[in-house]
Protein backbone atom coordinates (compact mmCIF):
# COMPACT_ATOMS: atom_id res chain seq x y z
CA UNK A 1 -15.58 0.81 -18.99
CA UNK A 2 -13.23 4.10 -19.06
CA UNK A 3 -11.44 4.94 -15.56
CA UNK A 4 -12.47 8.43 -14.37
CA UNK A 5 -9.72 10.82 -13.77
CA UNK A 6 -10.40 10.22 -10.21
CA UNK A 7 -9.62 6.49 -10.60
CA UNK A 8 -6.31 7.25 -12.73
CA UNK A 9 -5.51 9.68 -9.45
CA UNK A 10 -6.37 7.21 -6.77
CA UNK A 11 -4.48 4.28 -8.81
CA UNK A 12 -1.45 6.62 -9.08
CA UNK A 13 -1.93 7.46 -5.02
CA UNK A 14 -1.94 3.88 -4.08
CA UNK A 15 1.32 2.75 -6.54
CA UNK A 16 3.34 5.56 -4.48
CA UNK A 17 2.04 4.29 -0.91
CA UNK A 18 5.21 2.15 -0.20
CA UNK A 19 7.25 4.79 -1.51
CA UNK A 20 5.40 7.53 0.68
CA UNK A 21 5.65 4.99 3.44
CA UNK A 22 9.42 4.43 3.21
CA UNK A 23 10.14 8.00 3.00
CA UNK A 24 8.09 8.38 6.07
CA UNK A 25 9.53 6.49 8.51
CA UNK A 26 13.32 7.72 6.83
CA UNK A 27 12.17 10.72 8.00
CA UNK A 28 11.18 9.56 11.29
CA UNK A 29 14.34 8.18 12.11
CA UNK A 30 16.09 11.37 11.73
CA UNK A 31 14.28 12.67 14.57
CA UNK A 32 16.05 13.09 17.87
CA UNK A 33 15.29 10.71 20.56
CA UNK A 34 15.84 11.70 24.24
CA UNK A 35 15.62 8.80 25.32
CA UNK A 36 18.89 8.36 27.94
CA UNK A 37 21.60 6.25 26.55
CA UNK A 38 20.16 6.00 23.25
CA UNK A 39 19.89 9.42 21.76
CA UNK A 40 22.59 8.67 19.32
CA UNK A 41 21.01 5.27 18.07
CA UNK A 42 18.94 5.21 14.97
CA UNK A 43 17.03 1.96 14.44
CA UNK A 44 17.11 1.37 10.56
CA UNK A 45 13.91 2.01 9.74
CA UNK A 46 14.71 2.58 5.52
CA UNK A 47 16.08 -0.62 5.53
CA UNK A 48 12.98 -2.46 7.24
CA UNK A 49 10.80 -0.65 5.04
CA UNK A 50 12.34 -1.29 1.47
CA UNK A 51 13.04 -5.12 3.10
CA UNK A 52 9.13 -5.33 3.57
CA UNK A 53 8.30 -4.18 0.31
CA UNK A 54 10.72 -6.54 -1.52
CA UNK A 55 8.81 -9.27 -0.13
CA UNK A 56 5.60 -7.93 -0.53
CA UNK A 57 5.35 -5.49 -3.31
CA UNK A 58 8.36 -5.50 -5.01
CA UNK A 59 6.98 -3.84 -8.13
CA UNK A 60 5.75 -0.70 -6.43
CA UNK A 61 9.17 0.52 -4.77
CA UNK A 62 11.53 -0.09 -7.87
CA UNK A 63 15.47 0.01 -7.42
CA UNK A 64 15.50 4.04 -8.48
CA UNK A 65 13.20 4.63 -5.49
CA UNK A 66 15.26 2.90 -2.98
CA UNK A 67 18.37 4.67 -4.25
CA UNK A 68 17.02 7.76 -4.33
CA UNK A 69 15.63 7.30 -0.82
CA UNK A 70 18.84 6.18 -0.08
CA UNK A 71 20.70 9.35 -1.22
CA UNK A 72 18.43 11.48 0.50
CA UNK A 73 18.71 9.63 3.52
CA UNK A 74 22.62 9.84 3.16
CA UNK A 75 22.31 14.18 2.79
CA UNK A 76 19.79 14.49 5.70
CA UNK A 77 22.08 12.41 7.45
CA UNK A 78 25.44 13.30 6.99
CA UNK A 79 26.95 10.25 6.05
CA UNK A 80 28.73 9.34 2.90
CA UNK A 81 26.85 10.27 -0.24
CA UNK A 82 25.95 7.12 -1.64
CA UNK A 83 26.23 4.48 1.61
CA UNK A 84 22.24 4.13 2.33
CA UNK A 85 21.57 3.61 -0.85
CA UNK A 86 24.06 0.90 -1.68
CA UNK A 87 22.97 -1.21 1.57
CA UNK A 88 19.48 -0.46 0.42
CA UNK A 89 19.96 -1.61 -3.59
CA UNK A 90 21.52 -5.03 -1.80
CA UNK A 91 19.28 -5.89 0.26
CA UNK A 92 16.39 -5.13 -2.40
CA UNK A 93 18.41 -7.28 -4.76
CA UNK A 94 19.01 -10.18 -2.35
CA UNK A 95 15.61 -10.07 -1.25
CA UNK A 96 14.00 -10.10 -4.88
CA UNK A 97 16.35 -12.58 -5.86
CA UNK A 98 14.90 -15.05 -2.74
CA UNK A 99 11.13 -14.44 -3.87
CA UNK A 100 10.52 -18.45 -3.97
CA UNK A 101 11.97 -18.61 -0.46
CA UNK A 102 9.94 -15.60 1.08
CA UNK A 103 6.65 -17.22 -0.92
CA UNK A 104 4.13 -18.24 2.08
CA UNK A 105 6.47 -18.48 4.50
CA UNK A 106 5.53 -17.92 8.44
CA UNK A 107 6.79 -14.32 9.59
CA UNK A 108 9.28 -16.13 12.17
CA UNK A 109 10.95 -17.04 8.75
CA UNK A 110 11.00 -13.46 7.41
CA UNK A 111 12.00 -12.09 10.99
CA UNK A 112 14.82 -14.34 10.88
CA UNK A 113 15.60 -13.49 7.61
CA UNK A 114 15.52 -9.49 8.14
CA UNK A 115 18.04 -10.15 11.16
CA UNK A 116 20.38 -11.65 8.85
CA UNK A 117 20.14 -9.07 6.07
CA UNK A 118 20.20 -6.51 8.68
CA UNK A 119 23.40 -7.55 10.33
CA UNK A 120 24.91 -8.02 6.56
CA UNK A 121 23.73 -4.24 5.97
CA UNK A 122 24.62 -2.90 9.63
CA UNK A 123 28.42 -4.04 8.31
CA UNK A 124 28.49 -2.66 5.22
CA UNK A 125 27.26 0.48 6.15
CA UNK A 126 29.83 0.40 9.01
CA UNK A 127 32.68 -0.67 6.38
CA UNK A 128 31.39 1.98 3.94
CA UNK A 129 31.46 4.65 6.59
CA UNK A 130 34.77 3.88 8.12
CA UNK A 131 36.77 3.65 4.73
CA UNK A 132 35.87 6.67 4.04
CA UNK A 133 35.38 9.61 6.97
CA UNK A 134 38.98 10.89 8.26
CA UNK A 135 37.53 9.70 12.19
CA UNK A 136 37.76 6.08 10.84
CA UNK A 137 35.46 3.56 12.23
CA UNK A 138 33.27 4.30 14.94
CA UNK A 139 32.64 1.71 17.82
CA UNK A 140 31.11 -1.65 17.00
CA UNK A 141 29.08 -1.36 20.07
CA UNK A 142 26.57 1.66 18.49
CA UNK A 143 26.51 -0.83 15.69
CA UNK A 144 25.26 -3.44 17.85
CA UNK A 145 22.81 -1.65 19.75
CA UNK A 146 21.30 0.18 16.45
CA UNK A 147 21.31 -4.01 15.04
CA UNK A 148 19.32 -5.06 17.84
CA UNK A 149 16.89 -2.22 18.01
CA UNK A 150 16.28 -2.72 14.65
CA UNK A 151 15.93 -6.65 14.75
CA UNK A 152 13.26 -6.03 17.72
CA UNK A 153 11.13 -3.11 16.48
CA UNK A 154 10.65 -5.18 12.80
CA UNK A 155 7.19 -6.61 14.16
CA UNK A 156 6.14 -3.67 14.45
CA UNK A 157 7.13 -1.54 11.29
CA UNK A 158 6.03 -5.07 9.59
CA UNK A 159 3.00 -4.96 11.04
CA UNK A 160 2.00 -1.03 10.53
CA UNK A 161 3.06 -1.78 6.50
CA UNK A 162 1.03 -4.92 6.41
CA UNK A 163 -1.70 -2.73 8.10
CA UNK A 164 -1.22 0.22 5.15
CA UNK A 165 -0.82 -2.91 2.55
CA UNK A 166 -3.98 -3.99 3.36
CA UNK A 167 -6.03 -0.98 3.39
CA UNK A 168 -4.39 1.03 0.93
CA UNK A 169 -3.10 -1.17 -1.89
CA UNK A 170 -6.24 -4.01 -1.87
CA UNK A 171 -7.09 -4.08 -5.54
């Protein structure tokens, strides 16, 4: 049977849906929270969603979307052209590169697992944007605190993608 051009359109919609999805909440995270105390905190919501998809979907968020995603992230953000999408291309790369370990495993497993990449991305960001801005490094403890958020607000972004996995992307 021949696919309609509506099927070649919908097919085509659904392959971009973690791509859409990732550029979505990148987006979100550059909006300003005024919320006391943490206004200048970002949780790192890129690098939860191209984490997710590594597991999950790897083939429909390729390395050339993260990077790009990355280097947009970097311009809208003001940080060092290239930094986002470095920590993104690693963890993409460690996380492909683990697929047997991530295969059916609990999500207290991948949790814990996202904590650790996180904190090895949280540094190299930091490292990446210290070497290279004349203010040097800025204080470990925004590092922390945008860690932390991030480590505790993964259910959730999980969650939402598994939701839009599920309804979206079901073959």
């Amino acid at each position: 049977m021949q696919s309609t051009s509506l099927q070649v359109m919908d097919g085509a919609a659904r392959r971009i849906v973690p791509f859409g999805l990732t550029l979505a909440f990148m987006l979100f995270a550059l909006t300003p929270t005024y919320v006391p105390g943490l206004s200048g905190v970002t949780p790192m919501f890129t690098l939860m969603c191209v984490y997710f998809w590594s597991i999950y979907r790897p083939d429909l968020l390729g390395y050339g979307a993260a990077f790009g995603i990355g280097v947009l992230e970097d311009l809208l953000m003001g940080t060092p052209l290239g930094s986002s999408a470095l920590v993104l291309l690693l963890c993409q790369r460690t996380v492909i590169h683990q697929q047997k370990f991530f295969n059916s495993k609990p999500f207290g497993v991948t949790w814990l697992a996202f904590a650790l990449v996180a904190l090895g991305a949280a540094i190299i960001r930091w490292l990446c944007v210290g070497l290279v801005v004349s203010e040097g490094f800025t204080p470990v403890g925004g590092l922390l605190v945008a860690y932390l958020l991030s480590v505790a607000i993964y259910p959730l972004v999980a969650w939402l993608l598994a939701k839009a996995q599920m309804k979206l992307l079901a073959d």
